[in-house]
C-alpha atoms as a PDB file:
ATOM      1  CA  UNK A   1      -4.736  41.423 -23.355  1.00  0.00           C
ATOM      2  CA  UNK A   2      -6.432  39.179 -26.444  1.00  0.00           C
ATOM      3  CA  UNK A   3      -9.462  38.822 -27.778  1.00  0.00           C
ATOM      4  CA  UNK A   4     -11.764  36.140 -28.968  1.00  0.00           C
ATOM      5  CA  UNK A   5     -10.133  36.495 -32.742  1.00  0.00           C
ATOM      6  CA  UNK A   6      -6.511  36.607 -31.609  1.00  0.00           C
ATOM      7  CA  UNK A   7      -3.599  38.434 -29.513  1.00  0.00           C
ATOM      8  CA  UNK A   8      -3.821  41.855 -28.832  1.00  0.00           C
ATOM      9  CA  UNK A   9      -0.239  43.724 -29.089  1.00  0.00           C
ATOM     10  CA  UNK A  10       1.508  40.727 -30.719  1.00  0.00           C
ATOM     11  CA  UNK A  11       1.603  38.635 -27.720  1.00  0.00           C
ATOM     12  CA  UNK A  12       1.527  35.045 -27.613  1.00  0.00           C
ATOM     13  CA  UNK A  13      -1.987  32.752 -27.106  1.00  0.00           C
ATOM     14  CA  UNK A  14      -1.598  29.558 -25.055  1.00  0.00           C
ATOM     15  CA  UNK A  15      -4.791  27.934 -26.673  1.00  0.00           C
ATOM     16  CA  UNK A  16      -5.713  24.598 -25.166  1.00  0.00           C
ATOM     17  CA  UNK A  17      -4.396  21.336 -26.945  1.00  0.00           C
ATOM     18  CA  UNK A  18      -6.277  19.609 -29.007  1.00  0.00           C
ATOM     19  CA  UNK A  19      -7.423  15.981 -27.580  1.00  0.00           C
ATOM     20  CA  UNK A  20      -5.121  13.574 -28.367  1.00  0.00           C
ATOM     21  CA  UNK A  21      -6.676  11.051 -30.897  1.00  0.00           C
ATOM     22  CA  UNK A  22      -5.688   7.102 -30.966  1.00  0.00           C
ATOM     23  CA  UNK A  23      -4.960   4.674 -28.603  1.00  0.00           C
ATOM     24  CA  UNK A  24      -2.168   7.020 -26.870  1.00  0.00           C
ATOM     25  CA  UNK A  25      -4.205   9.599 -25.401  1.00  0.00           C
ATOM     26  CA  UNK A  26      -4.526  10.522 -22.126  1.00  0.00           C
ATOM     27  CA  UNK A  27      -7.204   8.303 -20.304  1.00  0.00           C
ATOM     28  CA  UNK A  28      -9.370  10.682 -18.500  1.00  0.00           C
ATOM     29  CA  UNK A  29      -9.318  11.578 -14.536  1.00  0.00           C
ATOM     30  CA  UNK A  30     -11.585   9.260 -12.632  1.00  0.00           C
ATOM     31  CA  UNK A  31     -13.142   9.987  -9.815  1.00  0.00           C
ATOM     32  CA  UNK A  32     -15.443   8.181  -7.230  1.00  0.00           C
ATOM     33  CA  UNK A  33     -19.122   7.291  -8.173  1.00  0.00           C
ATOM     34  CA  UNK A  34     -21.595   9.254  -6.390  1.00  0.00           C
ATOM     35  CA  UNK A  35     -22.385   7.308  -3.198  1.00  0.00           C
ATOM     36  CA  UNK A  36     -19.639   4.424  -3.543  1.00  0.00           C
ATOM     37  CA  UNK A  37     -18.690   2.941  -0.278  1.00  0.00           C
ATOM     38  CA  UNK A  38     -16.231   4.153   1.824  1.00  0.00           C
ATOM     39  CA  UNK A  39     -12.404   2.469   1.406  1.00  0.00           C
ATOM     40  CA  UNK A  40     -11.474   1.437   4.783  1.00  0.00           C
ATOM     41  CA  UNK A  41      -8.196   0.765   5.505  1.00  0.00           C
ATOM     42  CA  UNK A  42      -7.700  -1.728   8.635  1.00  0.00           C
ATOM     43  CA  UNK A  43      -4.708  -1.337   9.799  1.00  0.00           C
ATOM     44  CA  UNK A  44      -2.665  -3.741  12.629  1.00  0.00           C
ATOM     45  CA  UNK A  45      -0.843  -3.566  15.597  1.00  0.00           C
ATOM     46  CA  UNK A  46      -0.096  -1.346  18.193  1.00  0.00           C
ATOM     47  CA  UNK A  47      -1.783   2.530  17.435  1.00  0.00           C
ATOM     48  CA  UNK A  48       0.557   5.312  18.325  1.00  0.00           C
ATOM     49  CA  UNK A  49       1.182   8.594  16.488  1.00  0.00           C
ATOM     50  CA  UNK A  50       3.652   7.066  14.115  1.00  0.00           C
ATOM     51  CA  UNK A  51       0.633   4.211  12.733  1.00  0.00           C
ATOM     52  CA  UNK A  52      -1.623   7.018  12.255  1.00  0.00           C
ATOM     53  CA  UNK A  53       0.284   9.691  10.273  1.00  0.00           C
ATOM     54  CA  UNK A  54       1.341   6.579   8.240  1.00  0.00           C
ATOM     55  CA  UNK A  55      -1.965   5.364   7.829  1.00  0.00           C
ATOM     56  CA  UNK A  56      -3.231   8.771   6.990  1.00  0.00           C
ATOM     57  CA  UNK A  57      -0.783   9.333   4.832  1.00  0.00           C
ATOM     58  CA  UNK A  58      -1.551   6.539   2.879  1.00  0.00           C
ATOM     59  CA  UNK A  59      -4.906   7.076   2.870  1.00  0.00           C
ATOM     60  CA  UNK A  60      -4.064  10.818   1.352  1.00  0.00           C
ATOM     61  CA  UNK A  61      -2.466   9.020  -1.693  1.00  0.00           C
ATOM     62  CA  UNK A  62      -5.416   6.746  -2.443  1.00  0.00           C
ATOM     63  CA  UNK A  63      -7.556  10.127  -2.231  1.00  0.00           C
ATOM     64  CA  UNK A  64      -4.829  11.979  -4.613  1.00  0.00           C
ATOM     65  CA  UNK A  65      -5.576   9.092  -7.413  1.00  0.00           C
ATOM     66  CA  UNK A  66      -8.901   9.349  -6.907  1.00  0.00           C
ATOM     67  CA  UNK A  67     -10.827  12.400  -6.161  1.00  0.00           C
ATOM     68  CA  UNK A  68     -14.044  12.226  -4.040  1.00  0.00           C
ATOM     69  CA  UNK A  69     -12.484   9.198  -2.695  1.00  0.00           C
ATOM     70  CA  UNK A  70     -14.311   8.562   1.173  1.00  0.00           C
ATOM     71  CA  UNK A  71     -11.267   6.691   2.909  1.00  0.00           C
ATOM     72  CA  UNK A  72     -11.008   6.387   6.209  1.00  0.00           C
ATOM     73  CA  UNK A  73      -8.681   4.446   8.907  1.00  0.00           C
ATOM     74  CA  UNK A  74     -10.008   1.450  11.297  1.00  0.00           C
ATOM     75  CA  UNK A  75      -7.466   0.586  13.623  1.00  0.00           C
ATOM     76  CA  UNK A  76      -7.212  -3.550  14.675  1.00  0.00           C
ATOM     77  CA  UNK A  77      -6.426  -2.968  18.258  1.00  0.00           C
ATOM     78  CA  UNK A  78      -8.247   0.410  18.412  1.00  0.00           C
ATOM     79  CA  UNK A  79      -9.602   2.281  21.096  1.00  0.00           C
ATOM     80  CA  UNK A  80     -12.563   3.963  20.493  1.00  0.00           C
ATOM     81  CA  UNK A  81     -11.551   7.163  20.669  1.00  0.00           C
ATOM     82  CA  UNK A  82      -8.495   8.645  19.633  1.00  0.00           C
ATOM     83  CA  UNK A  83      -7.756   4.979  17.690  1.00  0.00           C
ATOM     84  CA  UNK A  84     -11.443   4.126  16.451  1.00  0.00           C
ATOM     85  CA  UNK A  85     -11.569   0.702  15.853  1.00  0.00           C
ATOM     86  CA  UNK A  86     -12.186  -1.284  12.655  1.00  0.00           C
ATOM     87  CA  UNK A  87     -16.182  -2.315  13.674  1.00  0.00           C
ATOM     88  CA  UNK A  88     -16.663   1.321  14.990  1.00  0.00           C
ATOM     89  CA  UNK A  89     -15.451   2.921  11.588  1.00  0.00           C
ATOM     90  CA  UNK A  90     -17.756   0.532   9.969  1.00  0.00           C
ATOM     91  CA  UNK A  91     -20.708   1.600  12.058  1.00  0.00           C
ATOM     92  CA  UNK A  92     -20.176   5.453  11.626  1.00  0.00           C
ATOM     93  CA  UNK A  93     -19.903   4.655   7.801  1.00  0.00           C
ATOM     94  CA  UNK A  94     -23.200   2.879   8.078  1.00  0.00           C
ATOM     95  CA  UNK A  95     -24.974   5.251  10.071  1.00  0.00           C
ATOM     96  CA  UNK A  96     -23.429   8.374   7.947  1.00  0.00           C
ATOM     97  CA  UNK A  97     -25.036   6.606   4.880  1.00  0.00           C
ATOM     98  CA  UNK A  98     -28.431   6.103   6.363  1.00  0.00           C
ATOM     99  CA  UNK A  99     -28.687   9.733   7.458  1.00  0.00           C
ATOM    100  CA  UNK A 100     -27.939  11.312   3.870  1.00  0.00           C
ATOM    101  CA  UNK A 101     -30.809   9.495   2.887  1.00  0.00           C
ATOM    102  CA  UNK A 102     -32.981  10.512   5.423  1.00  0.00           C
ATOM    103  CA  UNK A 103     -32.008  13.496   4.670  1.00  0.00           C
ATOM    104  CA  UNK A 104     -32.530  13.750   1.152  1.00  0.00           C
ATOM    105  CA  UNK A 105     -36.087  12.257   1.352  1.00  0.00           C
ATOM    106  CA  UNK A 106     -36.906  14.675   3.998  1.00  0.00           C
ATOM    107  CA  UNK A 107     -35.856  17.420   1.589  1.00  0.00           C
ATOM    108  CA  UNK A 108     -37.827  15.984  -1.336  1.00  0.00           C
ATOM    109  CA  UNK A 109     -35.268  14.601  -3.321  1.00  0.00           C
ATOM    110  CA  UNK A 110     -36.445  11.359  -5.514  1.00  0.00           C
ATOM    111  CA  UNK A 111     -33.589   9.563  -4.252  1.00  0.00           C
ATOM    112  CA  UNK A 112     -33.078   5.216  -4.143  1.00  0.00           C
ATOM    113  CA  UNK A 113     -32.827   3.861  -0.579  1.00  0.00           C
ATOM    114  CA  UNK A 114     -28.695   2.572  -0.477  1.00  0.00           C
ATOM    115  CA  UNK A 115     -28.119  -0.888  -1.523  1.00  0.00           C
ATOM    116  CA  UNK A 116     -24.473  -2.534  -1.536  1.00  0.00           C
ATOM    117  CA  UNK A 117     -21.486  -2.534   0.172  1.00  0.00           C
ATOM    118  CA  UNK A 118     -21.121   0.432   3.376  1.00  0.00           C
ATOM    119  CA  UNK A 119     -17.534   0.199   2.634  1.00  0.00           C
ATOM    120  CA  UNK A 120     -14.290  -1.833   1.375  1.00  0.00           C
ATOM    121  CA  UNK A 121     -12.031  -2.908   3.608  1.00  0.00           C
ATOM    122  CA  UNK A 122      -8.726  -3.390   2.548  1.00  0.00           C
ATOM    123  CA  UNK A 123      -6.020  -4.628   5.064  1.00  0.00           C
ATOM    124  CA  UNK A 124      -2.674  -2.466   5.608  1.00  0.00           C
ATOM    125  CA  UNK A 125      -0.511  -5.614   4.479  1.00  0.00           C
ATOM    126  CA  UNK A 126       1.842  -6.361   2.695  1.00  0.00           C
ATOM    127  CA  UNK A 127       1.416 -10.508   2.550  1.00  0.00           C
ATOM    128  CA  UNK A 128      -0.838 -12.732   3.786  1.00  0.00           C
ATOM    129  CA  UNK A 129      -0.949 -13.122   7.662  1.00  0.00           C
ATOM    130  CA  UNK A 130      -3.627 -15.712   8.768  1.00  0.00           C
ATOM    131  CA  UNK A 131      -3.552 -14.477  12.481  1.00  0.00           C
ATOM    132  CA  UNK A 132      -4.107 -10.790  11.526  1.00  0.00           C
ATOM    133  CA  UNK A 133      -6.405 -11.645   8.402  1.00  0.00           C
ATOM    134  CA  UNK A 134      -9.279 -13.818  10.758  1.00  0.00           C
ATOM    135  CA  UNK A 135      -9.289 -10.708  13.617  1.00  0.00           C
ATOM    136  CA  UNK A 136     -10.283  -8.109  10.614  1.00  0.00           C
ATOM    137  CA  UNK A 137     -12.560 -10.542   8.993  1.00  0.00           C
ATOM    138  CA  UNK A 138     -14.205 -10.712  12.973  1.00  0.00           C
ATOM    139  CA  UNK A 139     -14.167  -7.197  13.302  1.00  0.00           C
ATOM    140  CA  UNK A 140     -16.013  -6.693   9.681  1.00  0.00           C
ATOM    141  CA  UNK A 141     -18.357  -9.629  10.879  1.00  0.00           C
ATOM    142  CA  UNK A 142     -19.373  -8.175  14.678  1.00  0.00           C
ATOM    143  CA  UNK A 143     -19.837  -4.739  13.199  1.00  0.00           C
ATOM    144  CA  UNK A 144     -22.964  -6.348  11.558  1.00  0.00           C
ATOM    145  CA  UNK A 145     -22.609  -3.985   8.477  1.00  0.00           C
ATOM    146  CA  UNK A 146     -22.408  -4.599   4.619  1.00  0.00           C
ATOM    147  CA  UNK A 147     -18.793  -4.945   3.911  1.00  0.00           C
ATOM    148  CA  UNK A 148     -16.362  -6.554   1.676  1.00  0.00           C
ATOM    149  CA  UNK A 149     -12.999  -7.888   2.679  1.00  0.00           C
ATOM    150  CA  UNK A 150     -10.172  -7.587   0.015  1.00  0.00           C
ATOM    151  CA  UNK A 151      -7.106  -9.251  -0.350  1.00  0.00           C
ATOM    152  CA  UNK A 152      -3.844  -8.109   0.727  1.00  0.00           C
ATOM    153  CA  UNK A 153      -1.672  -6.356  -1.175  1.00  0.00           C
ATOM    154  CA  UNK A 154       1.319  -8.394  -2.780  1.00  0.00           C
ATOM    155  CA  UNK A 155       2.855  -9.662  -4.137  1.00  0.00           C
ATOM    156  CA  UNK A 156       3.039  -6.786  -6.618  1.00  0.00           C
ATOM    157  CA  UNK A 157       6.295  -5.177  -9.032  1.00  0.00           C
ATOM    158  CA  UNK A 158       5.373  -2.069  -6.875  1.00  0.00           C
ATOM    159  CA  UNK A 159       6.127  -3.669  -3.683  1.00  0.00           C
ATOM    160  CA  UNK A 160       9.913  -4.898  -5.546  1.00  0.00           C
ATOM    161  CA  UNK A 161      10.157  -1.428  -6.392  1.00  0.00           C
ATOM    162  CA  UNK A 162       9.391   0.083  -2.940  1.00  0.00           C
ATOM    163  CA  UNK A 163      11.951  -2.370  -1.604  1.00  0.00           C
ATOM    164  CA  UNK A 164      14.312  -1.187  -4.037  1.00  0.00           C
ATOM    165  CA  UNK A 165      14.232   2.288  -2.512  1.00  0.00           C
ATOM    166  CA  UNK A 166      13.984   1.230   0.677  1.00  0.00           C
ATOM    167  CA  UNK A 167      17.476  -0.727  -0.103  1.00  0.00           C
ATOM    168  CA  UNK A 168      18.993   2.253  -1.519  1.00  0.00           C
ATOM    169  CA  UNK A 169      17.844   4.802   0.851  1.00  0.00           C
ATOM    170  CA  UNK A 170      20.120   2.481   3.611  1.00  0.00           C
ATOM    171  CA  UNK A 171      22.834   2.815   1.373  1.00  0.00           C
ATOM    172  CA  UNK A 172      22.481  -1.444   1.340  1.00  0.00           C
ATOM    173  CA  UNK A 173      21.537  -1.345  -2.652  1.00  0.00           C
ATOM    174  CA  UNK A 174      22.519   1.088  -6.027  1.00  0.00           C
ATOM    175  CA  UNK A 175      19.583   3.722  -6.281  1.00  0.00           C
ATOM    176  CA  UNK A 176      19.853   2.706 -10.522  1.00  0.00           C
ATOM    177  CA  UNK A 177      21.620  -0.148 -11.895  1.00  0.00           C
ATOM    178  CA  UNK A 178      21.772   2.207 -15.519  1.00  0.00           C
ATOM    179  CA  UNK A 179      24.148   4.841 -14.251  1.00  0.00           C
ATOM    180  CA  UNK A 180      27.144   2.455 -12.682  1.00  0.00           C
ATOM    181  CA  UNK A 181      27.793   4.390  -9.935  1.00  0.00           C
ATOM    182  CA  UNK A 182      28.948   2.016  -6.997  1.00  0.00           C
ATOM    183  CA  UNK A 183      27.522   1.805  -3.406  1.00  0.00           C
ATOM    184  CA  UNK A 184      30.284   0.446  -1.023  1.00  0.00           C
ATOM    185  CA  UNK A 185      28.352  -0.831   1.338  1.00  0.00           C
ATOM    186  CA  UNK A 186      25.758  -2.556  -1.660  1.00  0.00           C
ATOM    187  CA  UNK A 187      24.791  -5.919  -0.331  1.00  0.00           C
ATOM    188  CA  UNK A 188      25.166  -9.194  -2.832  1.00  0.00           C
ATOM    189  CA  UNK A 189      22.317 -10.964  -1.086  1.00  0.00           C
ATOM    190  CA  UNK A 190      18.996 -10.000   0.339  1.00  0.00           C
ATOM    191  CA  UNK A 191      16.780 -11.552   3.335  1.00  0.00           C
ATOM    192  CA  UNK A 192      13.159 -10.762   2.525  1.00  0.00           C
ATOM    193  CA  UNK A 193      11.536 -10.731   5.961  1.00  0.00           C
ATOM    194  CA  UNK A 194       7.890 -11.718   6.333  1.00  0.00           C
ATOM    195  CA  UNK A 195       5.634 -11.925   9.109  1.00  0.00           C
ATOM    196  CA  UNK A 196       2.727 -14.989   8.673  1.00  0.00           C
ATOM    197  CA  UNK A 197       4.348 -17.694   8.392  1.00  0.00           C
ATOM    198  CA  UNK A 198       4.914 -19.994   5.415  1.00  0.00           C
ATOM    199  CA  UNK A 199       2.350 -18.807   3.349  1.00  0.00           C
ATOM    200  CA  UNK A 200       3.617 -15.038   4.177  1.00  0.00           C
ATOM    201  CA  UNK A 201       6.682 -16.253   3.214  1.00  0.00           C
ATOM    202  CA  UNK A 202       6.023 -17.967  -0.048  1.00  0.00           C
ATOM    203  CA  UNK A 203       4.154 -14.863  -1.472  1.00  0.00           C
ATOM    204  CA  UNK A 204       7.127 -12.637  -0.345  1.00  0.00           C
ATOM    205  CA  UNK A 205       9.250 -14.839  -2.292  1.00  0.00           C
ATOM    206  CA  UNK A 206       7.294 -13.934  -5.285  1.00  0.00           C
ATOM    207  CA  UNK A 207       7.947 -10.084  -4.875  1.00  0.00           C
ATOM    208  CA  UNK A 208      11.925 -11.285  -4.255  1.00  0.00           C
ATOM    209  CA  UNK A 209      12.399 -12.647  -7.591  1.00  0.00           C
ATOM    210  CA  UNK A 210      11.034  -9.395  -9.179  1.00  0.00           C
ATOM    211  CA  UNK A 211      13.625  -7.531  -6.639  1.00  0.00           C
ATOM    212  CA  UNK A 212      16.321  -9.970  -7.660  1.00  0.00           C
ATOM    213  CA  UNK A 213      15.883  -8.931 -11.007  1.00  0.00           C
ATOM    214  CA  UNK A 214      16.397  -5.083 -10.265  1.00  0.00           C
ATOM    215  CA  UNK A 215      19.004  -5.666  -8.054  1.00  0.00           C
ATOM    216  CA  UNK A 216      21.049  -8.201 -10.039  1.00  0.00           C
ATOM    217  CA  UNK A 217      21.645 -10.175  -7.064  1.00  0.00           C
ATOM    218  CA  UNK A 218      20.123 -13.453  -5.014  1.00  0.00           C
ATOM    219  CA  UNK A 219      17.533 -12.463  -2.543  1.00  0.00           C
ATOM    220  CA  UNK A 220      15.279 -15.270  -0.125  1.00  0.00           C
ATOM    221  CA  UNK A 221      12.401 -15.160   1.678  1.00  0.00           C
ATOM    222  CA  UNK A 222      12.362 -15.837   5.399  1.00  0.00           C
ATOM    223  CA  UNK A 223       9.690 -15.767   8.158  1.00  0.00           C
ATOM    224  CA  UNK A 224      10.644 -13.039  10.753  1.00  0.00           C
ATOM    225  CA  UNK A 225       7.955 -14.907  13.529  1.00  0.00           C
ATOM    226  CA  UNK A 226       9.844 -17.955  13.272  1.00  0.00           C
ATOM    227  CA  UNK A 227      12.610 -18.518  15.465  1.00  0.00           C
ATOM    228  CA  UNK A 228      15.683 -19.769  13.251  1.00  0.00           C
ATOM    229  CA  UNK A 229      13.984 -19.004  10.292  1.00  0.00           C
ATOM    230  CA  UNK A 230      16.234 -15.339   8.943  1.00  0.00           C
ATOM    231  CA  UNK A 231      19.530 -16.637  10.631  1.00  0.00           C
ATOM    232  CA  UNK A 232      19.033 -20.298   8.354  1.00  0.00           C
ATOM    233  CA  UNK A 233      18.412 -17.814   5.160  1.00  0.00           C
ATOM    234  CA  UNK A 234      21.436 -16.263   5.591  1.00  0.00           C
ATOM    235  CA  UNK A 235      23.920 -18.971   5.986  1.00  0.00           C
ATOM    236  CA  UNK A 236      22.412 -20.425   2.538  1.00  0.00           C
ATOM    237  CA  UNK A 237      23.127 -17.296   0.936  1.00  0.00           C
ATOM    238  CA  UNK A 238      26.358 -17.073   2.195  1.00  0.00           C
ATOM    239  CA  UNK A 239      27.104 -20.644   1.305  1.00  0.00           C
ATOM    240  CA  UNK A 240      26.430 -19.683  -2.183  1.00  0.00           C
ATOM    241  CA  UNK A 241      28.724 -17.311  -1.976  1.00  0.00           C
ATOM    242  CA  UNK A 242      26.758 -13.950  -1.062  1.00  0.00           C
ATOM    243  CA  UNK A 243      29.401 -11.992   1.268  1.00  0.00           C
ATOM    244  CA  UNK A 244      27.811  -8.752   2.207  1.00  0.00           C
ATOM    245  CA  UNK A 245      23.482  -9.479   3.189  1.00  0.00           C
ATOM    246  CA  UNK A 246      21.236  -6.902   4.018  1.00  0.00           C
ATOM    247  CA  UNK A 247      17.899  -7.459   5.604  1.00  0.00           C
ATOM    248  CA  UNK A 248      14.809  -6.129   3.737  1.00  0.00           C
ATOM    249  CA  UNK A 249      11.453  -6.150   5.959  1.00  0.00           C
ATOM    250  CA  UNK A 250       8.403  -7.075   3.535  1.00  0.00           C
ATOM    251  CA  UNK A 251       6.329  -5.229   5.490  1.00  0.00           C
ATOM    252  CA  UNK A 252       4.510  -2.174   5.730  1.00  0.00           C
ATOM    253  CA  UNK A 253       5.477  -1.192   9.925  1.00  0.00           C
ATOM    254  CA  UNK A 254       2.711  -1.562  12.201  1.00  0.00           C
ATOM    255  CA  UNK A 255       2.548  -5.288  11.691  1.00  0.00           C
ATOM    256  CA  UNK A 256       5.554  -5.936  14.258  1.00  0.00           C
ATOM    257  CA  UNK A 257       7.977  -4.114  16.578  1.00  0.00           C
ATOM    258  CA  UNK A 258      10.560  -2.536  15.647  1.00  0.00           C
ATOM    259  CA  UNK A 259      12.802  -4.084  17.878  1.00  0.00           C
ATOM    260  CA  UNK A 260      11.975  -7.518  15.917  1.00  0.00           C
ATOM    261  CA  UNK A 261      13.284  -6.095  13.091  1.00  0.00           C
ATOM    262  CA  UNK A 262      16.662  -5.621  14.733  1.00  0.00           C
ATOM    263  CA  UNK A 263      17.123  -8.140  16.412  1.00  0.00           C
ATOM    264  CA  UNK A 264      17.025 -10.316  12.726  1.00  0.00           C
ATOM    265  CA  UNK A 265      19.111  -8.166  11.620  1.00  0.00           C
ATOM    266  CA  UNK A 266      21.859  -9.040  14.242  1.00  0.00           C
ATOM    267  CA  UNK A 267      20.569 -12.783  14.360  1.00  0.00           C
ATOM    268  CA  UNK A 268      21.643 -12.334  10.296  1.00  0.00           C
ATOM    269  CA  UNK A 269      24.684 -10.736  10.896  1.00  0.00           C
ATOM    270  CA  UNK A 270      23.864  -7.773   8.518  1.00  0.00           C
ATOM    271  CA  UNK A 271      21.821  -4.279   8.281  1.00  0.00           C
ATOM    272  CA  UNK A 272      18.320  -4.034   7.762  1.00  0.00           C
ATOM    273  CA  UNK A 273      16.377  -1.374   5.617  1.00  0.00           C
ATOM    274  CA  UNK A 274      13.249   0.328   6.957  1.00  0.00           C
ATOM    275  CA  UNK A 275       9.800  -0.883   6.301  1.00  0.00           C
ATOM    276  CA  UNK A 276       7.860   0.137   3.188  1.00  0.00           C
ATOM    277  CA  UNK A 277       5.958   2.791   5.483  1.00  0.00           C
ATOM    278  CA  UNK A 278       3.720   5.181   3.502  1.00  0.00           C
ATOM    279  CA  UNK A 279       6.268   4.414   0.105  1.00  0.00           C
ATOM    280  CA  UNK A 280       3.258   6.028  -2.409  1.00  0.00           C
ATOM    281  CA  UNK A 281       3.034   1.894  -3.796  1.00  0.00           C
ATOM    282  CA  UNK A 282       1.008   1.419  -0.923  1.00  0.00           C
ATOM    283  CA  UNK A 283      -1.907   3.928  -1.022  1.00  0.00           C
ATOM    284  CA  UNK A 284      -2.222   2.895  -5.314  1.00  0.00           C
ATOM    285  CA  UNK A 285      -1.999  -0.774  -4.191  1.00  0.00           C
ATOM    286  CA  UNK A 286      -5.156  -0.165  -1.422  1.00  0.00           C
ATOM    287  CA  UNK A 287      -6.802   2.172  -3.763  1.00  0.00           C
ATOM    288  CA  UNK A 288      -6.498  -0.705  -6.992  1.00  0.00           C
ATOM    289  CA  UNK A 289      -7.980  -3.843  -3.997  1.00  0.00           C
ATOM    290  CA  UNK A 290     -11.181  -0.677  -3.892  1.00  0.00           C
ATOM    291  CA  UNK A 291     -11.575  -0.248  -7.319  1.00  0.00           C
ATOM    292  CA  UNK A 292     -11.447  -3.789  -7.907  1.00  0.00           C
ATOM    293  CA  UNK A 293     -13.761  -4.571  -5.630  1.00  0.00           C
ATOM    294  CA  UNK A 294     -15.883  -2.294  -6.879  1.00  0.00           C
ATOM    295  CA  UNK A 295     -15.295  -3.608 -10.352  1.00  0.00           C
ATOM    296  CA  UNK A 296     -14.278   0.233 -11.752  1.00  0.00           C
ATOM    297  CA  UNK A 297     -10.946   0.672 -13.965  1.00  0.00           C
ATOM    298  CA  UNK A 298      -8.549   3.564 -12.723  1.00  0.00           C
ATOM    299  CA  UNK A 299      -5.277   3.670 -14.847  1.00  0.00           C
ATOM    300  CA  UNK A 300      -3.543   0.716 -13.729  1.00  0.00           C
ATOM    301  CA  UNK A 301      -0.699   0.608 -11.386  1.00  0.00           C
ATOM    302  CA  UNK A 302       2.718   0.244 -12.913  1.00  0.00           C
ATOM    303  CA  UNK A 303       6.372  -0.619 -11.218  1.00  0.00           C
ATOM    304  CA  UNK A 304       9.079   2.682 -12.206  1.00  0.00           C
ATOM    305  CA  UNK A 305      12.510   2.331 -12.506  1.00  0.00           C
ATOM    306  CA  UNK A 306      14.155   3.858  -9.225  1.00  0.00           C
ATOM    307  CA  UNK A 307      16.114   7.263  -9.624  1.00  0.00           C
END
């Protein structure tokens, strides 16, 4: 046992540190204003158990960065009850505000009426997809509710990073380029596989050169909803002399079948690595379109070397 003045019995102290001074202290923990909006996450294709425990698991990381965090999950092709959909999420979040008001006034509180944003929405996606992109922005616009739209969430060093592991995980890439160990089945050229068309695939082609660099090796962008589109990629890479490909989908997962996926894969003659899925890039990358949005700094987001 101690006491205020010092150990009792000789034993050790652990007294807290002293805050570090200068610009290389830790920044402090931030945490969610008091009544921000909700983060939203709207998130495509078909629901099934697999989208949600990705979605919420995504959603669990955004809350781990930032505590008091209200995020919650609107599904695109929802419905209604065990899949709410995007303009019902936005409702609920609407109607939950209004009634803590109420609420508070009827308790006596001197409280403002709510003014702003209900919520942010920020789109499970990886790149730009037009198609998807106009059905959330109609969903956020039929709800009739305060609501900003972000931007998707590449191209982004974390996304190159996540598709690094990804890679490795498939044995198709070296986990870290630093200890030299070989992969035999390493490919020497990567197809990055978009959905959304040429614009999809011009912003995935951003994220490739920062994957090119960690893997040391070529890697193209090519639109998986286009037919010819991954087969063509692949027969320039192997015309510049790329032997072994592997197929990297630059996308999150509930965007497109998984069937589509394979069936590139074969079309390219090579093997394909999973999606990102709930890779903890994504939920940072949602959280960062929020804070944004709502124009408050967390610490910002940076790529890791893979181990």
């Amino acid at each position: 046992m101690s006491s205020p003045t010092g150990p009792a019995s000789g034993l050790p102290v652990r007294m807290p540190r002293p805050r570090q001074p200068g610009r290389h202290r830790r920044p402090e923990p931030l945490a969610a204003p008091e009544g921000a909006p909700a983060l939203v996450l709207a998130v495509p294709g078909t629901p099934g158990p697999a989208t949600r425990s990705l979605a919420e698991e995504v959603v669990s990381i955004a809350r781990s960065e930032l505590p008091g965090l209200d995020a919650r999950i609107g599904y695109l092709d929802g419905d209604d009850s065990e899949f709410p959909t995007l303009q019902a999420v936005l409702t609920h979040a609407a109607e939950e505000r209004t009634a803590r008001y109420e609420q508070a006034r009827a308790a006596g509180m001197d409280v403002r009426e709510p003014e702003g944003p209900v919520a942010v929405v920020v789109p499970l996606l990886a790149g730009p997809d037009n198609a998807l992109l106009r059905r959330i922005r109609q969903a956020v616009m039929d709800s009739r509710i305060a609501a900003d739209l972000t931007d998707v969430l590449g191209p982004h060093p974390l996304l190159a990073e996540a598709l690094h592991v990804r890679l490795s995980e498939a044995g198709l890439a070296r986990a870290d380029r630093a200890r030299l160990f070989t992969v035999a089945t390493a490919a020497d050229g990567i197809v990055l596989a978009a959905v959304g068309g040429e614009e999809a695939v011009q912003a995935a082609g951003i994220t490739g050169m920062l994957l090119a660099a960690r893997l040391a090796v070529p890697v193209m962008a090519a639109a998986l909803d286009q037919d010819g589109s991954i087969a063509s990629i692949a027969d320039q890479l192997r015309s510049s002399g790329s032997q072994q490909l592997a197929l990297a989908p630059y996308l999150i997962g509930p965007e497109i079948d998984p069937a589509v996926i394979e069936e590139a894969a074969k079309e390219a003659g090579c093997s394909a690595a999973e999606p990102l899925g709930p890779y903890p890039a994504i939920g940072k990358l949602a959280l960062a379109k929020y804070t944004t949005a709502l124009g408050i700094a967390p610490q910002q987001a940076q790529g890791a070397p893979v181990r």
